[in-house]
Protein backbone atom coordinates (compact mmCIF):
# COMPACT_ATOMS: atom_id res chain seq x y z
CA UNK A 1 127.84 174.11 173.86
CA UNK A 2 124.69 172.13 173.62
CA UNK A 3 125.73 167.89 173.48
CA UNK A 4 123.17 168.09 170.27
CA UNK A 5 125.27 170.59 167.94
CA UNK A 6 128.26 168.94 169.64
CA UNK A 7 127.03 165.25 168.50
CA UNK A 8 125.43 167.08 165.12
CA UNK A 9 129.32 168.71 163.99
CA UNK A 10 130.74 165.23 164.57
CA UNK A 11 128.47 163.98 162.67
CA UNK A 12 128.48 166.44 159.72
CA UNK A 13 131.99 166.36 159.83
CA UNK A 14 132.37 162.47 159.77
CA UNK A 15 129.78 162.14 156.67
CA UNK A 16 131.82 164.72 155.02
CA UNK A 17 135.26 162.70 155.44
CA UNK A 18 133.74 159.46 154.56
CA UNK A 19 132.09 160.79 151.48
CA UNK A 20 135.33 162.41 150.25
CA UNK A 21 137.49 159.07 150.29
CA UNK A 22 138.04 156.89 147.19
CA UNK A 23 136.49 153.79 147.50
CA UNK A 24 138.71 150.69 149.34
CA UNK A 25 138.03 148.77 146.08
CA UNK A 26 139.25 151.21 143.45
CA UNK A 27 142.84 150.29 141.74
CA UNK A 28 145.70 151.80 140.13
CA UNK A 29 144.59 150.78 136.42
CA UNK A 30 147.25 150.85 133.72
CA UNK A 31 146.39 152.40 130.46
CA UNK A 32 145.36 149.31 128.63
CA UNK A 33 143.48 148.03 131.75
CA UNK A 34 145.59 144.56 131.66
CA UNK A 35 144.29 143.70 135.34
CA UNK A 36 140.77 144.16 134.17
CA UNK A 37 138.81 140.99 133.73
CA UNK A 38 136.20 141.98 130.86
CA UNK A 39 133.16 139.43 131.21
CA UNK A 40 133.34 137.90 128.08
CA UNK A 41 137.05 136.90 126.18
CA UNK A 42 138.36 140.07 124.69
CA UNK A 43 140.50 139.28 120.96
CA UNK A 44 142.70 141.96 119.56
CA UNK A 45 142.57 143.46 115.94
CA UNK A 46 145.86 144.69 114.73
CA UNK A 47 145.86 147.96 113.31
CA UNK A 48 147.85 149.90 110.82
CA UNK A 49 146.21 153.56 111.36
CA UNK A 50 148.02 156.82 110.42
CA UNK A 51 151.63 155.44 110.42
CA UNK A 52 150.98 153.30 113.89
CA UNK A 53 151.03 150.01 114.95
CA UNK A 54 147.20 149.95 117.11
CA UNK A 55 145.27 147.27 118.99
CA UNK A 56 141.76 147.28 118.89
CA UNK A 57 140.03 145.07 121.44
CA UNK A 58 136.46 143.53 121.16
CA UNK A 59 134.59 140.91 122.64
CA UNK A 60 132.36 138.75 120.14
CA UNK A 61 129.95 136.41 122.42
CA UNK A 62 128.01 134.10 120.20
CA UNK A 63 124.71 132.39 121.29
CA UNK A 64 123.93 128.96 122.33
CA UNK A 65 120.91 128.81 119.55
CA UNK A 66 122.04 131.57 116.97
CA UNK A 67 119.42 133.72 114.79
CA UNK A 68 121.66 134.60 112.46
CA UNK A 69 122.18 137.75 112.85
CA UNK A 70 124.94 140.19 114.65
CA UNK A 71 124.54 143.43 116.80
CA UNK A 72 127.21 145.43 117.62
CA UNK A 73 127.93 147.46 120.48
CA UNK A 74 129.14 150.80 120.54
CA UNK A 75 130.31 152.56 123.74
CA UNK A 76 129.95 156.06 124.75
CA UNK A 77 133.13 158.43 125.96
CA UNK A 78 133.26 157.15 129.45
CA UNK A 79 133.18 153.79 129.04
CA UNK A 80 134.20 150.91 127.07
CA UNK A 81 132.81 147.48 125.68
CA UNK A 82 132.37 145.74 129.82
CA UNK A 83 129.34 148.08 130.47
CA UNK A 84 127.26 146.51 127.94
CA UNK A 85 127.22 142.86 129.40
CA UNK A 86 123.57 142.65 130.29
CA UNK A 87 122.27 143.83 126.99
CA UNK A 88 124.78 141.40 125.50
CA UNK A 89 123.27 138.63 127.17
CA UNK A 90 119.90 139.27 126.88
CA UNK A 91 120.60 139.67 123.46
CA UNK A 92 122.54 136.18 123.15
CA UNK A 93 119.23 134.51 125.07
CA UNK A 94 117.49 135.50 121.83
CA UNK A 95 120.08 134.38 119.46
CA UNK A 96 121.47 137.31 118.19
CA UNK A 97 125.62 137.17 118.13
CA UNK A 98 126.90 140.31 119.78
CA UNK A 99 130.33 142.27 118.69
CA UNK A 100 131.57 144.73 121.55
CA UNK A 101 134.41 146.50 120.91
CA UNK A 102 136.62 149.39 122.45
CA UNK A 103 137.58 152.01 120.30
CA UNK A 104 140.99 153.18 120.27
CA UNK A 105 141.55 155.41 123.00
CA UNK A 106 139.11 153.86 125.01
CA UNK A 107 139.68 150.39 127.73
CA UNK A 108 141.69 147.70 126.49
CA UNK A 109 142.23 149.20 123.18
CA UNK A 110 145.49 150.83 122.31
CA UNK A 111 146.39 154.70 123.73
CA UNK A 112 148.28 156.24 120.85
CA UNK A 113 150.10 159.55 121.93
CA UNK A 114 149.43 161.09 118.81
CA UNK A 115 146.52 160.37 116.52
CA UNK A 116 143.88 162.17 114.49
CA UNK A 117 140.48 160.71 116.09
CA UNK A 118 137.37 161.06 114.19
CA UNK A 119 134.19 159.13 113.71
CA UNK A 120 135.25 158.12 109.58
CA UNK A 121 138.62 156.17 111.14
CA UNK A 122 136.61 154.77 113.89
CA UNK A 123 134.16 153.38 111.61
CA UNK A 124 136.62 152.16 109.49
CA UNK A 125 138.25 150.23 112.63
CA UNK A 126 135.12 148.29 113.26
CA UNK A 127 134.47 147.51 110.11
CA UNK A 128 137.39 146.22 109.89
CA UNK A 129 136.80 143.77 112.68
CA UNK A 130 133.21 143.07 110.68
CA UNK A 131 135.30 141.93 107.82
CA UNK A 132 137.72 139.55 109.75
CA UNK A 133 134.76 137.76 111.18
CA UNK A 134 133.23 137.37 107.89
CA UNK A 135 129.74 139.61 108.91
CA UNK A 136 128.72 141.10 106.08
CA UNK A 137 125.32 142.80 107.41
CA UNK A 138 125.12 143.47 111.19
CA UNK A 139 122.68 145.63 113.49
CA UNK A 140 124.79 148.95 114.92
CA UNK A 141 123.37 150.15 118.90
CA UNK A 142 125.06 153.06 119.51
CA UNK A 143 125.27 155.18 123.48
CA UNK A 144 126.52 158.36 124.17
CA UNK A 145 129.22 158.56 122.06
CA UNK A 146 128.63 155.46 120.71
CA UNK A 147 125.73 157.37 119.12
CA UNK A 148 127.85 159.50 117.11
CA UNK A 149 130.21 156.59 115.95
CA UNK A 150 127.06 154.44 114.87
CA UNK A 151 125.29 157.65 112.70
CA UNK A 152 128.18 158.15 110.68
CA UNK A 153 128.86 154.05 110.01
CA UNK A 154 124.93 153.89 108.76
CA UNK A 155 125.61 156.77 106.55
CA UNK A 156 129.80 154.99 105.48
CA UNK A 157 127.59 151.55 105.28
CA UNK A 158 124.25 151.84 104.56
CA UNK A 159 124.53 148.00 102.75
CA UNK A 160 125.85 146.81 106.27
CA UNK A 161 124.09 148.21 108.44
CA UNK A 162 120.52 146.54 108.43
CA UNK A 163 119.29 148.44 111.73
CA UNK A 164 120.78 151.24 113.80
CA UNK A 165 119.73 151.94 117.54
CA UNK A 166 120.43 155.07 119.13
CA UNK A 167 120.69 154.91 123.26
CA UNK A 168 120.51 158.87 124.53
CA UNK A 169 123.50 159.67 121.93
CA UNK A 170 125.13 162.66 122.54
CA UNK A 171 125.44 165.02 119.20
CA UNK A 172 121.95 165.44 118.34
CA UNK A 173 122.95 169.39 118.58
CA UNK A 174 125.68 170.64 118.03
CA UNK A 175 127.69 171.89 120.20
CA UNK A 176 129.29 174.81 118.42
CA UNK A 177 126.20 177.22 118.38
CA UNK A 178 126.47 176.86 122.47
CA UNK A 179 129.84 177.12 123.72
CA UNK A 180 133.34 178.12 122.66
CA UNK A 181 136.06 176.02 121.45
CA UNK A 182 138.57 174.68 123.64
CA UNK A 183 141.95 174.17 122.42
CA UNK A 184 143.24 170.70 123.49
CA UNK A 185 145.84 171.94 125.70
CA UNK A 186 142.66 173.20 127.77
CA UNK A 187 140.89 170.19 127.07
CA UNK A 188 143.95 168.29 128.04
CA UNK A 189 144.66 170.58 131.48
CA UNK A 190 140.61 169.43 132.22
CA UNK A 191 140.93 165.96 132.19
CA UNK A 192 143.97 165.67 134.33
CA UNK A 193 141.92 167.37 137.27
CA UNK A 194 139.48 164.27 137.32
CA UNK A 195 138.93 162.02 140.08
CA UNK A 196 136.75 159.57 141.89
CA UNK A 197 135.06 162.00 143.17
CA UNK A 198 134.66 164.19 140.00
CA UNK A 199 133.48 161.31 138.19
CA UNK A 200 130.88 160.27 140.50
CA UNK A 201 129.26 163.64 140.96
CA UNK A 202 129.14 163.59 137.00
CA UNK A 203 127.55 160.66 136.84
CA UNK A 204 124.75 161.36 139.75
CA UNK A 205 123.63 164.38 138.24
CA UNK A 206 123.69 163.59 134.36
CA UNK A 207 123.17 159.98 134.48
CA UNK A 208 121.08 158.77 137.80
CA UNK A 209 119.65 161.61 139.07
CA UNK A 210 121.52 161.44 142.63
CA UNK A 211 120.97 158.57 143.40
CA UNK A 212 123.79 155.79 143.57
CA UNK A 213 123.66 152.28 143.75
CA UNK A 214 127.10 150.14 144.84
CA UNK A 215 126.52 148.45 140.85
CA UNK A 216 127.93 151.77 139.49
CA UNK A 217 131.54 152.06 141.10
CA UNK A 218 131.99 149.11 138.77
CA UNK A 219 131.96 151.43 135.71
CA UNK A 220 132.81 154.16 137.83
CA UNK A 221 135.97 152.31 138.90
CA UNK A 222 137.18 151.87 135.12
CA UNK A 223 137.86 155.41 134.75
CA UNK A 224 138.70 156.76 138.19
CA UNK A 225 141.28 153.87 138.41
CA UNK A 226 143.38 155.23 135.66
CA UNK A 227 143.61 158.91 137.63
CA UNK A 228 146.14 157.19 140.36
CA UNK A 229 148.45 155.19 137.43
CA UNK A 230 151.02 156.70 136.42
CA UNK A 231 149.84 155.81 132.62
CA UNK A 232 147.20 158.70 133.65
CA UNK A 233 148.76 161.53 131.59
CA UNK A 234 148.52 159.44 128.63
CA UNK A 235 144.50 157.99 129.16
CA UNK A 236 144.14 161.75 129.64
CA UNK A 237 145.33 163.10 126.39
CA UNK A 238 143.46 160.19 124.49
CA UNK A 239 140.16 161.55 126.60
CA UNK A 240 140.81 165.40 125.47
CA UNK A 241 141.50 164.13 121.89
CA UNK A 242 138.04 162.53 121.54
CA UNK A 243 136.42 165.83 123.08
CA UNK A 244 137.87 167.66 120.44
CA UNK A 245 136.85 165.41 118.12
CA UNK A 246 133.14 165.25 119.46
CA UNK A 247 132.90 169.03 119.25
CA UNK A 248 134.67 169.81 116.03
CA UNK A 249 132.93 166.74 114.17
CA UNK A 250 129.11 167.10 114.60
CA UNK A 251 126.87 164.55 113.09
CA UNK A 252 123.49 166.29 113.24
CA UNK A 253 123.88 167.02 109.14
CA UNK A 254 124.16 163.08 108.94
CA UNK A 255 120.78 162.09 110.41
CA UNK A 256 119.08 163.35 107.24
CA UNK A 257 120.93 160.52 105.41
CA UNK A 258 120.26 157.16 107.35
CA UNK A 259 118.48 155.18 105.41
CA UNK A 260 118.31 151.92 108.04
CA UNK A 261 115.27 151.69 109.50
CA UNK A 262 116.50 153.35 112.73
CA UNK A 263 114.79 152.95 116.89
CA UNK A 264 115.51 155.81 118.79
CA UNK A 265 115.19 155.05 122.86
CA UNK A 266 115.44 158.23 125.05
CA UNK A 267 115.70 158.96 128.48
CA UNK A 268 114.02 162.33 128.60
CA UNK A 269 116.15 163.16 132.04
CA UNK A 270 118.98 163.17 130.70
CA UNK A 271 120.94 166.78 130.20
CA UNK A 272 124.14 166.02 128.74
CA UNK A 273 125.68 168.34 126.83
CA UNK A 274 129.56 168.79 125.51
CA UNK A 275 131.18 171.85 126.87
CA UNK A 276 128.23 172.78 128.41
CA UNK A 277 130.06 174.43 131.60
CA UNK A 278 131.93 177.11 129.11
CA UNK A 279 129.07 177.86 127.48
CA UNK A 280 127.38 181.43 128.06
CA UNK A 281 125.31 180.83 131.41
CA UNK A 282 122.25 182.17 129.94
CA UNK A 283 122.63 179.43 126.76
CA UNK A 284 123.18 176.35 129.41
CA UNK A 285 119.83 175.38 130.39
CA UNK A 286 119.27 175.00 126.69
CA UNK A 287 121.24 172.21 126.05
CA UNK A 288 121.09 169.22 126.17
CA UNK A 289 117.13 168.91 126.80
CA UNK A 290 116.74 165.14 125.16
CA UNK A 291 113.15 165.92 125.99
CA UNK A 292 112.94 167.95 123.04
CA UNK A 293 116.09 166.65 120.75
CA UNK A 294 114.59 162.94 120.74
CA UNK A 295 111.43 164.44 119.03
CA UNK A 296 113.48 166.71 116.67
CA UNK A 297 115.88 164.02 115.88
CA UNK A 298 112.95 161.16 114.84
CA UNK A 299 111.73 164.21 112.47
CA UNK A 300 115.28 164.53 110.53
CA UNK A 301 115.12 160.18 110.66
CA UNK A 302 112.61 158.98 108.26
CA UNK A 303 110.85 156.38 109.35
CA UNK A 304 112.03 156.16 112.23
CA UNK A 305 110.86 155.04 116.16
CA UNK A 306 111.16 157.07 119.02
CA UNK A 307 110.73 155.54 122.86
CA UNK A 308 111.09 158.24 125.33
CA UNK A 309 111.63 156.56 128.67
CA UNK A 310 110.37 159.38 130.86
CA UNK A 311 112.29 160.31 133.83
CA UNK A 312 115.61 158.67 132.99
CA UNK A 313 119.15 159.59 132.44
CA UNK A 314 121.79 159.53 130.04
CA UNK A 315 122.58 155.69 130.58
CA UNK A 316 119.06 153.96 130.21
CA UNK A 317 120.76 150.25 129.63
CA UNK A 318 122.70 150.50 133.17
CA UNK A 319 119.67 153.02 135.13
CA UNK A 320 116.69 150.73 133.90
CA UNK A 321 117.93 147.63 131.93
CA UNK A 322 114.03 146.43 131.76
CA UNK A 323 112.40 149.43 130.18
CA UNK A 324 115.74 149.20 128.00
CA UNK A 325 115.66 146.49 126.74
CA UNK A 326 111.67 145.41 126.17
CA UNK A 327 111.76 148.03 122.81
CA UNK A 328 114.80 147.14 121.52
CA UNK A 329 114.06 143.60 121.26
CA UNK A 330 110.37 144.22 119.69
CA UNK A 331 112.65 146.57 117.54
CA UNK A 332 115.07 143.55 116.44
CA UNK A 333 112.92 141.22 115.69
């Protein structure tokens, strides 16, 4: 055999083994992620929900020269408060106190077994936390999922919230007219077949367009450290749960009635779209264009300001913090 196909099927065959291991610095994470050094100090709001004792955790940084006013950060499905630390301080430079919580289900927060998610008991949650710290009015930024949570508190709280930002939320369709419902057994069954590796790929094509940078496996690490805990069953079933309830609870009837003057920022790459892979394949390319729902979702907003960031994923604040951040601080202020 020629030595260069020799020396070219080591090769392959190397790259392929390397690129299939998890990461030396990935962890065992518990469900409650107790080893996890958030970069601000996390506080806990006890809970009474549905018959349960709950912790909610939530970061609230305050700045060195405050404004007077309060943002709060809501996190999409596969994250938590930690991924938000940049916009939180650049927000603190300008004075603005910032309020990051994880929602139940999600990081530090509690991981009930059973539990009836939905965006109203959500909202409620972080209110909650609003009213403990004495914040009576408060800007809401919303990603992902985030996006859904923060529509339906402008609607709950239209006297609280003063301004809502919407990062490439997810729900500005919905998802029923595309694919089929999946019972949470199935969802369930899903989730527990995640990895590093599933994770990543995810992530590279829905969020930075194949192309990785080492700054990711920090947020990547979050999640695909729970998959080798044994606490993994139970992150799991929280992570079907809130599929369910992203599917079965749309919020594209509530954008109609936000009355907060409302900034829209869009990465127009982005193609994320629940349940898209059991969706009929012809109906697949049509979701999730944000190309096209940004537009048709600043129409259903009145009044309100669309930034499409052209040729950027689903996580604009992580992908490019810069463009990010330049419109939502003209926005604010």
């Amino acid at each position: 055999m020629n030595i260069k196909i020799i020396l070219f099927l080591i090769f392959s065959f190397l790259s392929v083994f390397m690129n299939a291991q998890e990461p030396k610095a990935l962890k065992p994470l518990d469900a409650e992620l107790s080893t996890v050094a958030y970069p601000f100090p996390v506080q806990f709001k006890e809970l009474k929900n549905q018959g349960q004792k709950l912790r909610m955790a939530y970061m609230d940084v305050k700045p060195a020269k405050p404004n007077g006013k309060t943002v709060v950060l809501l996190h999409g499905k596969n994250f938590n408060g930690y991924y938000f630390e940049e916009t939180a301080r650049a927000l603190t430079k300008e004075g603005y106190r910032v309020i990051m919580p994880d929602q139940i289900g999600f990081g530090k927060s509690s991981k009930p077994k059973q539990f009836q998610f939905s965006f109203q008991q959500l909202a409620e949650n972080t209110k909650s936390i609003m009213d403990d710290l004495e914040i009576s009015t408060f800007v809401v930024l919303g990603h992902s999922m985030g996006g859904m949570l923060a529509t339906k508190m402008a609607v709950m709280y239209p006297e609280k919230v003063e301004k809502l930002i919407l990062a490439n939320p997810i729900g500005l369709e919905d998802y029923r007219k595309f694919s089929p419902y999946q019972n949470i057994d199935k969802l369930y069954a899903s989730e527990l077949r995640n990895t590093y590796d599933s994770y990543r790929d995810y992530q590279l094509k829905f969020y930075y367009d194949g192309k990785w940078k080492p700054e990711y496996d920090k947020w990547l690490n979050l999640l695909a450290g729970w998959t080798i805990h044994p606490d993994f069953p139970v992150t799991a079933w929280n992570a079907a749960l809130t599929t369910d309830m992203i599917y079965t609870q749309p919020v594209v009837a509530d954008f109609e009635k936000i009355t907060s003057p409302t900034l829209l920022i869009i990465g127009t790459r982005d193609r994320t779209a629940i349940g898209k892979p059991n969706a009929p394949k012809e109906l697949q390319p049509l979701m999730g264009l944000y190309q096209n729902l940004g537009k048709e979702t600043q129409k259903k907003i009145k009044g309100s300001t669309l930034v499409e960031l052209e040729n950027v994923g689903h996580s604009p604040h992580i992908e490019v913090f810069d463009l990010f951040i330049a419109p939502l601080l003209k926005f604010l202020k």
